[in-house]
PDB file of N, CA and C in Angstrom:
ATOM      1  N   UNK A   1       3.179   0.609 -11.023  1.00  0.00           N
ATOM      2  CA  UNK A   1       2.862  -0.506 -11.883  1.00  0.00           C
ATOM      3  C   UNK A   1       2.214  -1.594 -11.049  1.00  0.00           C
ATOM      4  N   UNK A   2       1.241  -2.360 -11.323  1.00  0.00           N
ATOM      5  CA  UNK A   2       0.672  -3.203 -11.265  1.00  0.00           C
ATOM      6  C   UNK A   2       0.809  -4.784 -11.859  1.00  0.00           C
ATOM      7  N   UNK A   3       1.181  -5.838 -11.649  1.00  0.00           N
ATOM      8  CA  UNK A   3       1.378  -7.104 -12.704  1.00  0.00           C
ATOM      9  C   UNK A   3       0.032  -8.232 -12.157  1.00  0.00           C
ATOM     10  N   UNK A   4      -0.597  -8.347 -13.690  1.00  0.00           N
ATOM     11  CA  UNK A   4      -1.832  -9.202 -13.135  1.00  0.00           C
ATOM     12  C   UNK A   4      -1.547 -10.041 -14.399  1.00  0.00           C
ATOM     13  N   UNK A   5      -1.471 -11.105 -14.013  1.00  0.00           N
ATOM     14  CA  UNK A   5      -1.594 -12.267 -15.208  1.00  0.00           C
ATOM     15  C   UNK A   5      -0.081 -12.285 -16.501  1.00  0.00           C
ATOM     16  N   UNK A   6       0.660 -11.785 -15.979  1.00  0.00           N
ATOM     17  CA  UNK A   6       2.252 -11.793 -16.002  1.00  0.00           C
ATOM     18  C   UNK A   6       2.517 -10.463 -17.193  1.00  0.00           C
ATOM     19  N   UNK A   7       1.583  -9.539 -17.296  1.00  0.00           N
ATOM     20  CA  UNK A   7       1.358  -8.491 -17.635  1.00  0.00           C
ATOM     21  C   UNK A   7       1.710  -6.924 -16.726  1.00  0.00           C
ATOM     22  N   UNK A   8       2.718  -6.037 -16.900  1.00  0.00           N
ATOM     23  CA  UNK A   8       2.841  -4.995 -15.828  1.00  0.00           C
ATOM     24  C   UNK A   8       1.910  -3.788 -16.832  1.00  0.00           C
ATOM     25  N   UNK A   9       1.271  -2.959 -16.012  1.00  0.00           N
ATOM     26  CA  UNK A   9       0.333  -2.171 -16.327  1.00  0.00           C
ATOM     27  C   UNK A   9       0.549  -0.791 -15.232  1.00  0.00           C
ATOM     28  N   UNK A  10       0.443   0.000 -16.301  1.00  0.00           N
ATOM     29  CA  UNK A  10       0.828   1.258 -15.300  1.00  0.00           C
ATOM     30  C   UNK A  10      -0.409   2.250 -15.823  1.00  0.00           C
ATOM     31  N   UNK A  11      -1.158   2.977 -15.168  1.00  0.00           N
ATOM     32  CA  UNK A  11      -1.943   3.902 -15.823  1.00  0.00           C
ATOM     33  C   UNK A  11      -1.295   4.873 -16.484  1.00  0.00           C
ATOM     34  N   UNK A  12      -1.991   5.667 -17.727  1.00  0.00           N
ATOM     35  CA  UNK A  12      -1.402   6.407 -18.462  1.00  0.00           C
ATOM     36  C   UNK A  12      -1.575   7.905 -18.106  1.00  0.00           C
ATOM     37  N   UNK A  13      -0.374   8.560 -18.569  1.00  0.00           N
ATOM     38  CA  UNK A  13      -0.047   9.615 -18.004  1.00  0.00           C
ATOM     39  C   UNK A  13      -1.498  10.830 -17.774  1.00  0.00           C
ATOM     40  N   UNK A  14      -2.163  10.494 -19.085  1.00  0.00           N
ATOM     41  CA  UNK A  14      -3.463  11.781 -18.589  1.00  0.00           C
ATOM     42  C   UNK A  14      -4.317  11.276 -17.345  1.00  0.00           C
ATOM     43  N   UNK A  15      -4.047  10.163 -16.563  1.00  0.00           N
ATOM     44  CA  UNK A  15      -4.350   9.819 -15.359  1.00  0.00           C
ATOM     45  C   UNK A  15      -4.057  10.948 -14.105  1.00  0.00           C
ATOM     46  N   UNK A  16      -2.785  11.570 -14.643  1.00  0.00           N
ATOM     47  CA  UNK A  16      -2.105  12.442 -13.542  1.00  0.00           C
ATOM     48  C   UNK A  16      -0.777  11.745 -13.149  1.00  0.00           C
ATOM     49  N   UNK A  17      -0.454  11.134 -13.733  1.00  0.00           N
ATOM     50  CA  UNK A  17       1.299  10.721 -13.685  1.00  0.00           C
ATOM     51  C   UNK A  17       2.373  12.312 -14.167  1.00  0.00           C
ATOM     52  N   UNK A  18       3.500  11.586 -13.051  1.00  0.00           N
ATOM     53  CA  UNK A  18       4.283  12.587 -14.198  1.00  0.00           C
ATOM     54  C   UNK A  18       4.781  11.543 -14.976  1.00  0.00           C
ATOM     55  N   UNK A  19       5.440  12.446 -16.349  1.00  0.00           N
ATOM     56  CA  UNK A  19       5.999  11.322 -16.754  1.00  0.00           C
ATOM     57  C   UNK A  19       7.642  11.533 -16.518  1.00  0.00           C
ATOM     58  N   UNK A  20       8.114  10.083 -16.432  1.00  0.00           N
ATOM     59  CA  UNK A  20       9.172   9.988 -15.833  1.00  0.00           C
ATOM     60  C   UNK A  20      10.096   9.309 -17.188  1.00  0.00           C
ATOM     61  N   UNK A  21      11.559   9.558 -16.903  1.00  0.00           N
ATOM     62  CA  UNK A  21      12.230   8.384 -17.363  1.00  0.00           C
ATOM     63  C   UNK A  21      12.275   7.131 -17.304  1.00  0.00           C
ATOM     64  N   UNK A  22      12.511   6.978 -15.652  1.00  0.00           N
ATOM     65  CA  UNK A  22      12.648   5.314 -15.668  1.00  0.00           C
ATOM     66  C   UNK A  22      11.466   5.084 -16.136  1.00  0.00           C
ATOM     67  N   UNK A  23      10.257   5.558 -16.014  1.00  0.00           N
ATOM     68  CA  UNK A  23       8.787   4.610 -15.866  1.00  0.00           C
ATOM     69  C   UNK A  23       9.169   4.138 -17.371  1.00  0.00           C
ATOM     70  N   UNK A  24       9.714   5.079 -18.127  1.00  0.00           N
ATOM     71  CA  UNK A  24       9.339   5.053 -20.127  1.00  0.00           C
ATOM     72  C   UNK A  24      11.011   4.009 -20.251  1.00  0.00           C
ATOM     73  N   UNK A  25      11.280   3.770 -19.077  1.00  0.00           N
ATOM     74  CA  UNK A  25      12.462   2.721 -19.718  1.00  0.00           C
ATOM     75  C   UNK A  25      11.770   1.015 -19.443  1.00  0.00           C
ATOM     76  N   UNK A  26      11.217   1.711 -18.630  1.00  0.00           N
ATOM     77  CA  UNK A  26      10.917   0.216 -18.133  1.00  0.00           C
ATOM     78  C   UNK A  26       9.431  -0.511 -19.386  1.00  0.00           C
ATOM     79  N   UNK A  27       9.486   0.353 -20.131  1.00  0.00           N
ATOM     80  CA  UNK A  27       8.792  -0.084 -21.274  1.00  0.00           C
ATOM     81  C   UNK A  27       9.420  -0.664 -22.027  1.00  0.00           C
ATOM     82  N   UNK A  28      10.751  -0.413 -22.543  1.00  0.00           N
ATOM     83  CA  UNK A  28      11.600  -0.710 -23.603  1.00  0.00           C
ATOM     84  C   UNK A  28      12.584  -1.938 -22.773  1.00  0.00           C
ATOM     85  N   UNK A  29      12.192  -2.061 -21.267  1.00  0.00           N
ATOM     86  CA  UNK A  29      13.059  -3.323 -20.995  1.00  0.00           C
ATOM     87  C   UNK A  29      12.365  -4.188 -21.064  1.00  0.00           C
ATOM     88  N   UNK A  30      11.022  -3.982 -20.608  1.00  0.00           N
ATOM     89  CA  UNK A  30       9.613  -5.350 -20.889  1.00  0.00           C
ATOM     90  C   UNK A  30       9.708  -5.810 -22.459  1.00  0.00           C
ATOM     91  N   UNK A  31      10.477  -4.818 -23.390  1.00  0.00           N
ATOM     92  CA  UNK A  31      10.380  -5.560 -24.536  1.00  0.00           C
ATOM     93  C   UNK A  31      11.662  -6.393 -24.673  1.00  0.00           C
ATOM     94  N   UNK A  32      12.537  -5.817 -23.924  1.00  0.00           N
ATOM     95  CA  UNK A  32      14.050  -6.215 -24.209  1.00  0.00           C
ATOM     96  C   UNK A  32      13.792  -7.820 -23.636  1.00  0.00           C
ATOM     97  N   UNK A  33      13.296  -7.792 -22.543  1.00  0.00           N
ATOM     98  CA  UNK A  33      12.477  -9.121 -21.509  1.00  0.00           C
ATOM     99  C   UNK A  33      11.438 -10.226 -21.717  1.00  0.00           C
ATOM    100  N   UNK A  34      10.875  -9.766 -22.935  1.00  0.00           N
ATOM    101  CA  UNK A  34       9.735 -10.343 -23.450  1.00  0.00           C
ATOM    102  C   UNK A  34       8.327 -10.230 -22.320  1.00  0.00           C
ATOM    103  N   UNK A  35       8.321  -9.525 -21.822  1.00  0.00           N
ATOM    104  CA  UNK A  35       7.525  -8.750 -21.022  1.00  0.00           C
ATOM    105  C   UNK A  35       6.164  -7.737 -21.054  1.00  0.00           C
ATOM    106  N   UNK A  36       5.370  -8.184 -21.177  1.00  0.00           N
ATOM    107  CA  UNK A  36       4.402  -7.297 -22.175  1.00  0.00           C
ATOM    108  C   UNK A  36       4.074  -6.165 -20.805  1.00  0.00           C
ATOM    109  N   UNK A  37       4.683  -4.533 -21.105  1.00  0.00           N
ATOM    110  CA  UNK A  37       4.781  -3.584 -20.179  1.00  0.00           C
ATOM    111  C   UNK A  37       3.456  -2.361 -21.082  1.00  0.00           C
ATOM    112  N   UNK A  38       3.027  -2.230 -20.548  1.00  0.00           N
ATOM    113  CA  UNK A  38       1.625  -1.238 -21.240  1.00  0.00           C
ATOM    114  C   UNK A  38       0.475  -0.711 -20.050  1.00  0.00           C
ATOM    115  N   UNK A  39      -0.094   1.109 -20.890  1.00  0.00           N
ATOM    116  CA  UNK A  39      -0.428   1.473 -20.135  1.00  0.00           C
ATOM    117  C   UNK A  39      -2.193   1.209 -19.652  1.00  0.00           C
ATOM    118  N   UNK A  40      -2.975   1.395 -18.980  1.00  0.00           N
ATOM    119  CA  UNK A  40      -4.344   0.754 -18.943  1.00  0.00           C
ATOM    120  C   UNK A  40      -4.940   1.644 -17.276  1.00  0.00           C
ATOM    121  N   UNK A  41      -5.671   2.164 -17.688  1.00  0.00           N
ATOM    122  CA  UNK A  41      -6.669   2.913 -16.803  1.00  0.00           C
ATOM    123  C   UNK A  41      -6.562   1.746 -15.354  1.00  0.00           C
ATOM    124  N   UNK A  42      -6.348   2.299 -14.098  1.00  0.00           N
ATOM    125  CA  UNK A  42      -6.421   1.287 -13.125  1.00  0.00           C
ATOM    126  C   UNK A  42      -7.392   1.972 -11.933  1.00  0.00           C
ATOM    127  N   UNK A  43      -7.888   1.244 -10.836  1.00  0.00           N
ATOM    128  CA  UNK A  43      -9.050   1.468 -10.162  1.00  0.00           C
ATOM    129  C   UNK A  43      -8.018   0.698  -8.938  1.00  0.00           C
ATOM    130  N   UNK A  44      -8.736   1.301  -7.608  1.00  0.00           N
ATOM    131  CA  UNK A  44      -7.988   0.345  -6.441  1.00  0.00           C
ATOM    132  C   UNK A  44      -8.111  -1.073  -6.624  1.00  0.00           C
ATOM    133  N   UNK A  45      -9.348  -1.491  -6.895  1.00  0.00           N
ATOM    134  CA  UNK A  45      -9.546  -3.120  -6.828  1.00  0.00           C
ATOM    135  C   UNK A  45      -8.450  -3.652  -7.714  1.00  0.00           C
ATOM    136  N   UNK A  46      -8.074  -3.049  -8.947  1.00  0.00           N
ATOM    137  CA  UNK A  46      -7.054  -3.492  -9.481  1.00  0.00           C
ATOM    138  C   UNK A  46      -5.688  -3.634  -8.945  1.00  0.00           C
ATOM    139  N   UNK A  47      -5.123  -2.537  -7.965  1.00  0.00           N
ATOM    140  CA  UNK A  47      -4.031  -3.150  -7.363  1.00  0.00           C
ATOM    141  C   UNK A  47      -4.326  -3.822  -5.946  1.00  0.00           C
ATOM    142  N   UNK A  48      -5.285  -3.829  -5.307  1.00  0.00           N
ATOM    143  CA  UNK A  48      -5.705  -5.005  -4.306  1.00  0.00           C
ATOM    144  C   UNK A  48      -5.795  -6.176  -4.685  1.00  0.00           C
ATOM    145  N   UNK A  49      -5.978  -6.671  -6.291  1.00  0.00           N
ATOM    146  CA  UNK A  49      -6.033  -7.814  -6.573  1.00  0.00           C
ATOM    147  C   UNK A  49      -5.166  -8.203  -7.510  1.00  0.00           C
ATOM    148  N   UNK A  50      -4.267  -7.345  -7.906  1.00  0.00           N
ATOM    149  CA  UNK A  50      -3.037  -7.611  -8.399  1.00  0.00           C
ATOM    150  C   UNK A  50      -2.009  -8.623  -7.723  1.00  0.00           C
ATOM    151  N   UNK A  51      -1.502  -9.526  -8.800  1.00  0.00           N
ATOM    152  CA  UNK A  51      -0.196 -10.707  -8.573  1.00  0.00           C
ATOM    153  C   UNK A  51       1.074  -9.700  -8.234  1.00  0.00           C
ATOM    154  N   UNK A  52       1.576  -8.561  -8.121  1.00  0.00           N
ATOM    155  CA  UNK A  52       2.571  -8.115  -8.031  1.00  0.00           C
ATOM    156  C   UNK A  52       2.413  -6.101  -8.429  1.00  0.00           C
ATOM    157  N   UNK A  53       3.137  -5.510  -7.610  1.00  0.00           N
ATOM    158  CA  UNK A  53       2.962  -4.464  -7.762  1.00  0.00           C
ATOM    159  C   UNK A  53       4.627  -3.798  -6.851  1.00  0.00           C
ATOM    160  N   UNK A  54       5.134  -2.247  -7.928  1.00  0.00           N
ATOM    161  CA  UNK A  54       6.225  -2.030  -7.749  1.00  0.00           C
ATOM    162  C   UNK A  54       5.655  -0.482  -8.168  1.00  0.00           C
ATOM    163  N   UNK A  55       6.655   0.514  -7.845  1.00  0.00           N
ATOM    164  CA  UNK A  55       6.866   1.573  -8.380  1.00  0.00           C
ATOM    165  C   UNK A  55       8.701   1.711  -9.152  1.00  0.00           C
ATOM    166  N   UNK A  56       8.814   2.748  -9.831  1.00  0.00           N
ATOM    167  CA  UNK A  56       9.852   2.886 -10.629  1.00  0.00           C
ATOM    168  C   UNK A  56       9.982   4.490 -10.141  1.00  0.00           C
ATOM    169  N   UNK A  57      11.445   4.749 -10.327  1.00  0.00           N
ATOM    170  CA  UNK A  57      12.154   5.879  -9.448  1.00  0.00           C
ATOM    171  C   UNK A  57      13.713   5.861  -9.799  1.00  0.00           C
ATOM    172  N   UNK A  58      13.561   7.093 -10.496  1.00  0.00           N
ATOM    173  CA  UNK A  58      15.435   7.077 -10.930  1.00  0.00           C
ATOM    174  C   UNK A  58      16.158   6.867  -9.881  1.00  0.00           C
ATOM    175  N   UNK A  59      16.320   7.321  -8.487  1.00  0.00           N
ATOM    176  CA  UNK A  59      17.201   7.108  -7.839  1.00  0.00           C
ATOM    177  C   UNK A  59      17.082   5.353  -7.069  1.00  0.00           C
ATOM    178  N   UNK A  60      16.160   4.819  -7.073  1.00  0.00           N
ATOM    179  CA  UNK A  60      15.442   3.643  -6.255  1.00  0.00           C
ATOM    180  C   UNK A  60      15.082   2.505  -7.560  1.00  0.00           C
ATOM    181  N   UNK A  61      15.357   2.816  -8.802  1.00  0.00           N
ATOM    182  CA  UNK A  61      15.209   1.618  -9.829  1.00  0.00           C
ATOM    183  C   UNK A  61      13.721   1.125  -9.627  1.00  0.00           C
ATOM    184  N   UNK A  62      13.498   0.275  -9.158  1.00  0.00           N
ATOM    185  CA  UNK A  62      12.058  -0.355  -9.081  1.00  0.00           C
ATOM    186  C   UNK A  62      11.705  -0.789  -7.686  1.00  0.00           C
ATOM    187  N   UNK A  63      10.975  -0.654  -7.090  1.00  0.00           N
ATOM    188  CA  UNK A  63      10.414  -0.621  -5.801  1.00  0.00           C
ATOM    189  C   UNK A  63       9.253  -1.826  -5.488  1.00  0.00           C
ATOM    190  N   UNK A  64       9.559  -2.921  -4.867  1.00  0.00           N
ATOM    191  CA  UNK A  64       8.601  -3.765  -4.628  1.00  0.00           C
ATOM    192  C   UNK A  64       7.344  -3.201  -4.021  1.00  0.00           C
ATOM    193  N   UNK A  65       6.025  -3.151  -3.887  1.00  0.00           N
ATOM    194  CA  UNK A  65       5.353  -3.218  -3.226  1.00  0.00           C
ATOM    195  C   UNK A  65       4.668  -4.509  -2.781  1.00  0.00           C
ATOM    196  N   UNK A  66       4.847  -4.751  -1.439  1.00  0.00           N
ATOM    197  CA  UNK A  66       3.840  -6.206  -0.844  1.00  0.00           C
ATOM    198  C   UNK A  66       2.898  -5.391  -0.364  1.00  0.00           C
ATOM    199  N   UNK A  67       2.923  -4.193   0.447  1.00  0.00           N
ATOM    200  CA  UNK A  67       1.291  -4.268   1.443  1.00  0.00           C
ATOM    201  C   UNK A  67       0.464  -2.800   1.229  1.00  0.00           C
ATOM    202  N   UNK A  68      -0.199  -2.884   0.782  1.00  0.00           N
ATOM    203  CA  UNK A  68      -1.304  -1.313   1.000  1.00  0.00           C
ATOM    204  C   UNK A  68      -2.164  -1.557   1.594  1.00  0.00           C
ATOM    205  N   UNK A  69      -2.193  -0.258   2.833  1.00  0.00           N
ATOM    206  CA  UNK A  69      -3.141   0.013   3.034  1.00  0.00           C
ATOM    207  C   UNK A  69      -3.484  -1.212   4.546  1.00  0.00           C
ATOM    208  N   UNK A  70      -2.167  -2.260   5.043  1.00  0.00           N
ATOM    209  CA  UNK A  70      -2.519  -3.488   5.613  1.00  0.00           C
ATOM    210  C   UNK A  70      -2.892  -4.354   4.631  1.00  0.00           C
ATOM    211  N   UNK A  71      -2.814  -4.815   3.254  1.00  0.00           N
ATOM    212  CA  UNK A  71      -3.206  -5.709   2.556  1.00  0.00           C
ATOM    213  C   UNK A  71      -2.208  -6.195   1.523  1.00  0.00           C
ATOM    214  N   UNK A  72      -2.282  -7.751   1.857  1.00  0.00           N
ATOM    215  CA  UNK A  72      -1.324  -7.859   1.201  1.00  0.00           C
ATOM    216  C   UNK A  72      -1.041  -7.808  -0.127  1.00  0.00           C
ATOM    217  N   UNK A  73      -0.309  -7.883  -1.190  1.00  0.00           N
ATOM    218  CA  UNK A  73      -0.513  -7.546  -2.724  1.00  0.00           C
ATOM    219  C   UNK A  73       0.268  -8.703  -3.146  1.00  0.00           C
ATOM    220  N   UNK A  74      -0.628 -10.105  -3.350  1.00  0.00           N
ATOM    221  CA  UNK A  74      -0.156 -10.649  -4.398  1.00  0.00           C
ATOM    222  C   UNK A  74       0.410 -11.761  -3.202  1.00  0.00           C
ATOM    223  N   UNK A  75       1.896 -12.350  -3.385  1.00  0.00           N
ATOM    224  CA  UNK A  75       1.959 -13.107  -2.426  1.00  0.00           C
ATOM    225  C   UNK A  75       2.784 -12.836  -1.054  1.00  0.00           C
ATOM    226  N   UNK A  76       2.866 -11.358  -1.295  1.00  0.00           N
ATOM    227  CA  UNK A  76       3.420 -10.965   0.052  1.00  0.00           C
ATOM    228  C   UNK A  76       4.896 -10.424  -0.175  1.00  0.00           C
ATOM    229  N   UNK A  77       5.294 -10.700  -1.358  1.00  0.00           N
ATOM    230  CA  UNK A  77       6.585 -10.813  -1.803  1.00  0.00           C
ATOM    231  C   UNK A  77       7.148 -10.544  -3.006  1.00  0.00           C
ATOM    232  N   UNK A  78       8.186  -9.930  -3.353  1.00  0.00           N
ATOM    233  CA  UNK A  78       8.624  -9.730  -4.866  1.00  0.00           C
ATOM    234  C   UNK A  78       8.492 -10.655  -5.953  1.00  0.00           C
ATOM    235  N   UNK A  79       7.610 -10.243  -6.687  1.00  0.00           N
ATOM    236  CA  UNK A  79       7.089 -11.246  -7.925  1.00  0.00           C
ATOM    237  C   UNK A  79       8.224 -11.382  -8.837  1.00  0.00           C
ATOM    238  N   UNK A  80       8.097 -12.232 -10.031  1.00  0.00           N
ATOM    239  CA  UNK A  80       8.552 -13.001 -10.981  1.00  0.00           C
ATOM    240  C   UNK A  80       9.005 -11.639 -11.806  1.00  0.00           C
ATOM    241  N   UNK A  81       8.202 -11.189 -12.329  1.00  0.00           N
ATOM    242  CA  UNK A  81       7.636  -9.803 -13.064  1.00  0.00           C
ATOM    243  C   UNK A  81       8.648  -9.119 -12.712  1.00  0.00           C
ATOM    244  N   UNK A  82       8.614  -8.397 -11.091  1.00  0.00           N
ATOM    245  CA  UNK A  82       9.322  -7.013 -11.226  1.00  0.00           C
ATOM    246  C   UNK A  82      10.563  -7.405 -10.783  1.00  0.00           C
ATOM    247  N   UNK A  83      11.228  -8.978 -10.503  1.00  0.00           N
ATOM    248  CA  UNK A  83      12.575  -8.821 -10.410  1.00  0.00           C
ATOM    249  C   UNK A  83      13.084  -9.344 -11.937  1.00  0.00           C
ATOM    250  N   UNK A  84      12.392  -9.518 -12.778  1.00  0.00           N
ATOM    251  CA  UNK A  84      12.565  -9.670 -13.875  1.00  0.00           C
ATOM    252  C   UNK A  84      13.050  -8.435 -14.807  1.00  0.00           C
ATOM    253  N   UNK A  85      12.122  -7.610 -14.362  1.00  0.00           N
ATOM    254  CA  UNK A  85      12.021  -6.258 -15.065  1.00  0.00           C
ATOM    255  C   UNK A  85      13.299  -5.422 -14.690  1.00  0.00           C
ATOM    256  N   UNK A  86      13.203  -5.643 -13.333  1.00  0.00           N
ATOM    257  CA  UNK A  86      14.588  -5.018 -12.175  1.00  0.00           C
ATOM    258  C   UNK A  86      15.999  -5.180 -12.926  1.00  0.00           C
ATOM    259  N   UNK A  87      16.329  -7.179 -12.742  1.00  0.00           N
ATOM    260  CA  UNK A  87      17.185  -7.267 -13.466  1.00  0.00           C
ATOM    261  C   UNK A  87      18.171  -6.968 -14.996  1.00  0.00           C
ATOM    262  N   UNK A  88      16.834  -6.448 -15.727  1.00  0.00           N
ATOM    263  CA  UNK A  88      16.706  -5.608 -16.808  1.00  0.00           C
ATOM    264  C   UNK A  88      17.307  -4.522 -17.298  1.00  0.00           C
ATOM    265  N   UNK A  89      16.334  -4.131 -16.139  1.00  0.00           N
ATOM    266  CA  UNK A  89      17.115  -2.280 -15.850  1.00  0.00           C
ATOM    267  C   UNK A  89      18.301  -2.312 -15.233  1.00  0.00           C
ATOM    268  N   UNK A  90      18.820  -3.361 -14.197  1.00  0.00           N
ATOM    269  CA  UNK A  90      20.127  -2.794 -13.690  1.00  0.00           C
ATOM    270  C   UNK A  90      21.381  -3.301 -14.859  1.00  0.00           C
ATOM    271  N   UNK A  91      20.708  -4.327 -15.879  1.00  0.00           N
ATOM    272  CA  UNK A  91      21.622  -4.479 -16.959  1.00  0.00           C
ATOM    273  C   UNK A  91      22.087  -4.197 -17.938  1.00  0.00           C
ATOM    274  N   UNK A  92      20.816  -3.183 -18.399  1.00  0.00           N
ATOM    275  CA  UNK A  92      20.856  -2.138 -19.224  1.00  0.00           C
ATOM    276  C   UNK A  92      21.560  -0.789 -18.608  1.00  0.00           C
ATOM    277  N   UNK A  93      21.207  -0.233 -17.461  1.00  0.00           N
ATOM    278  CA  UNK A  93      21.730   0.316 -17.159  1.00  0.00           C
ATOM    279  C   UNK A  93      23.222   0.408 -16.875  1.00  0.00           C
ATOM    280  N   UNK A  94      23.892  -0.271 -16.324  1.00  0.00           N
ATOM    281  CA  UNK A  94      25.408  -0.669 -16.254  1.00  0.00           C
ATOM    282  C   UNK A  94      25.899  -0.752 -17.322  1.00  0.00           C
ATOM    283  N   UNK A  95      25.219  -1.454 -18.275  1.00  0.00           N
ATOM    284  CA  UNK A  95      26.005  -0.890 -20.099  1.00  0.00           C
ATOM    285  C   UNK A  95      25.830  -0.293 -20.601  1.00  0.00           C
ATOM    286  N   UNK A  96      24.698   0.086 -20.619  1.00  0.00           N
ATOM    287  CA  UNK A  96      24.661   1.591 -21.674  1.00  0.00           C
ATOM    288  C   UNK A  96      24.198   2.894 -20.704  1.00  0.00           C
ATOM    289  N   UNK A  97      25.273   3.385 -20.566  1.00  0.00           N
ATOM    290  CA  UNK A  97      25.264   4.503 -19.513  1.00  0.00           C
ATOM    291  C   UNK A  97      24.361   5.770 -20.433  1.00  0.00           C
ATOM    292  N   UNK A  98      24.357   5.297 -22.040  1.00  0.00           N
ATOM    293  CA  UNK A  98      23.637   6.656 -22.718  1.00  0.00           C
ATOM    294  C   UNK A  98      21.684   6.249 -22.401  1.00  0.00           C
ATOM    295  N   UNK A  99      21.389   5.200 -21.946  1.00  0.00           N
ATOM    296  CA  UNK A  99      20.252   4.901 -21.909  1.00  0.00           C
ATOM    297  C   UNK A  99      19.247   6.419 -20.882  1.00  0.00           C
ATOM    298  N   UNK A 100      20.460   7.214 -20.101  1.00  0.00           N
ATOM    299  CA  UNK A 100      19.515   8.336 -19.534  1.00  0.00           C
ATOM    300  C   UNK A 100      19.737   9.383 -19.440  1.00  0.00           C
TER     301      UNK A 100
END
Protein backbone atom coordinates (compact mmCIF):
# COMPACT_ATOMS: atom_id res chain seq x y z
CA UNK A 1 0.00 0.00 0.00
CA UNK A 2 0.87 3.33 -0.79
CA UNK A 3 -0.85 6.66 1.13
CA UNK A 4 -0.80 9.88 -1.01
CA UNK A 5 -3.03 12.65 0.05
CA UNK A 6 -4.47 10.71 3.17
CA UNK A 7 -5.76 8.08 0.76
CA UNK A 8 -4.09 4.24 1.04
CA UNK A 9 -3.99 2.66 -2.43
CA UNK A 10 -2.91 -0.71 -3.15
CA UNK A 11 -2.81 -2.02 -6.79
CA UNK A 12 -5.38 -4.45 -7.78
CA UNK A 13 -5.02 -7.95 -7.75
CA UNK A 14 -4.88 -8.56 -11.79
CA UNK A 15 -1.64 -6.50 -11.22
CA UNK A 16 -0.13 -9.85 -9.90
CA UNK A 17 -0.96 -9.62 -6.19
CA UNK A 18 -1.91 -12.50 -4.33
CA UNK A 19 -4.79 -11.95 -2.75
CA UNK A 20 -4.51 -12.02 0.80
CA UNK A 21 -6.64 -11.72 3.91
CA UNK A 22 -5.19 -9.12 5.81
CA UNK A 23 -4.73 -6.94 2.58
CA UNK A 24 -9.00 -7.44 2.12
CA UNK A 25 -9.26 -6.56 5.93
CA UNK A 26 -7.55 -3.69 5.82
CA UNK A 27 -10.27 -2.48 3.45
CA UNK A 28 -13.09 -2.96 5.81
CA UNK A 29 -10.91 -1.22 8.63
CA UNK A 30 -10.28 2.01 6.35
CA UNK A 31 -14.02 2.00 6.46
CA UNK A 32 -14.38 1.13 10.08
CA UNK A 33 -11.58 4.34 10.31
CA UNK A 34 -13.06 6.61 7.97
CA UNK A 35 -10.20 5.96 5.80
CA UNK A 36 -10.71 5.91 2.20
CA UNK A 37 -8.64 2.29 1.43
CA UNK A 38 -9.01 1.43 -2.53
CA UNK A 39 -7.43 -0.27 -5.25
CA UNK A 40 -5.59 1.91 -8.27
CA UNK A 41 -2.97 0.80 -10.83
CA UNK A 42 0.52 2.09 -9.29
CA UNK A 43 3.91 2.88 -11.19
CA UNK A 44 7.33 3.39 -9.11
CA UNK A 45 7.06 7.19 -9.21
CA UNK A 46 3.99 6.62 -7.30
CA UNK A 47 5.55 5.04 -4.33
CA UNK A 48 8.76 7.32 -4.54
CA UNK A 49 6.46 10.09 -4.14
CA UNK A 50 4.14 8.76 -1.86
CA UNK A 51 3.32 10.48 1.90
CA UNK A 52 3.48 6.98 3.46
CA UNK A 53 3.85 3.47 2.41
CA UNK A 54 3.39 -0.06 4.38
CA UNK A 55 2.83 -3.60 3.42
CA UNK A 56 0.14 -5.93 5.17
CA UNK A 57 1.03 -9.62 6.27
CA UNK A 58 -0.95 -11.98 8.48
CA UNK A 59 1.77 -12.80 10.62
CA UNK A 60 3.48 -8.97 10.70
CA UNK A 61 -0.09 -6.92 10.64
CA UNK A 62 1.12 -3.88 8.73
CA UNK A 63 4.62 -3.07 7.95
CA UNK A 64 5.95 0.50 7.78
CA UNK A 65 7.94 1.25 4.90
CA UNK A 66 10.41 4.52 5.15
CA UNK A 67 13.20 3.70 2.51
CA UNK A 68 13.37 2.03 -1.08
CA UNK A 69 15.76 1.49 -2.89
CA UNK A 70 18.02 4.38 -0.47
CA UNK A 71 15.03 6.78 -0.76
CA UNK A 72 13.26 8.04 1.53
CA UNK A 73 9.27 7.54 1.42
CA UNK A 74 7.42 10.29 2.67
CA UNK A 75 8.86 11.64 5.91
CA UNK A 76 11.14 9.03 6.83
CA UNK A 77 8.76 7.68 9.27
CA UNK A 78 5.43 5.96 10.12
CA UNK A 79 2.63 8.05 8.78
CA UNK A 80 -0.72 9.17 10.24
CA UNK A 81 -2.45 6.66 7.77
CA UNK A 82 -0.81 3.38 8.51
CA UNK A 83 -0.68 3.72 12.30
CA UNK A 84 -4.12 4.60 12.00
CA UNK A 85 -5.03 1.72 9.94
CA UNK A 86 -2.59 -0.52 12.29
CA UNK A 87 -4.43 0.54 15.28
CA UNK A 88 -7.55 -0.69 13.58
CA UNK A 89 -6.53 -3.94 12.80
CA UNK A 90 -4.97 -4.72 16.11
CA UNK A 91 -8.53 -3.68 17.53
CA UNK A 92 -10.50 -5.46 15.50
CA UNK A 93 -8.52 -8.12 15.69
CA UNK A 94 -8.33 -8.70 19.55
CA UNK A 95 -12.23 -8.63 19.48
CA UNK A 96 -13.42 -10.32 17.00
CA UNK A 97 -11.26 -13.29 16.78
CA UNK A 98 -14.02 -14.53 13.88
CA UNK A 99 -12.70 -11.60 11.68
CA UNK A 100 -10.08 -14.52 10.08
Amino acid sequence: FIVKDGVALTPPLASGLLPGITREFFFEIGKETGIDVREQVLRDPDLFSADEAFLTSTTREAVPIVTVDDRTIGSGRPGPVTKTLLEGFRRRAWTDQSAF
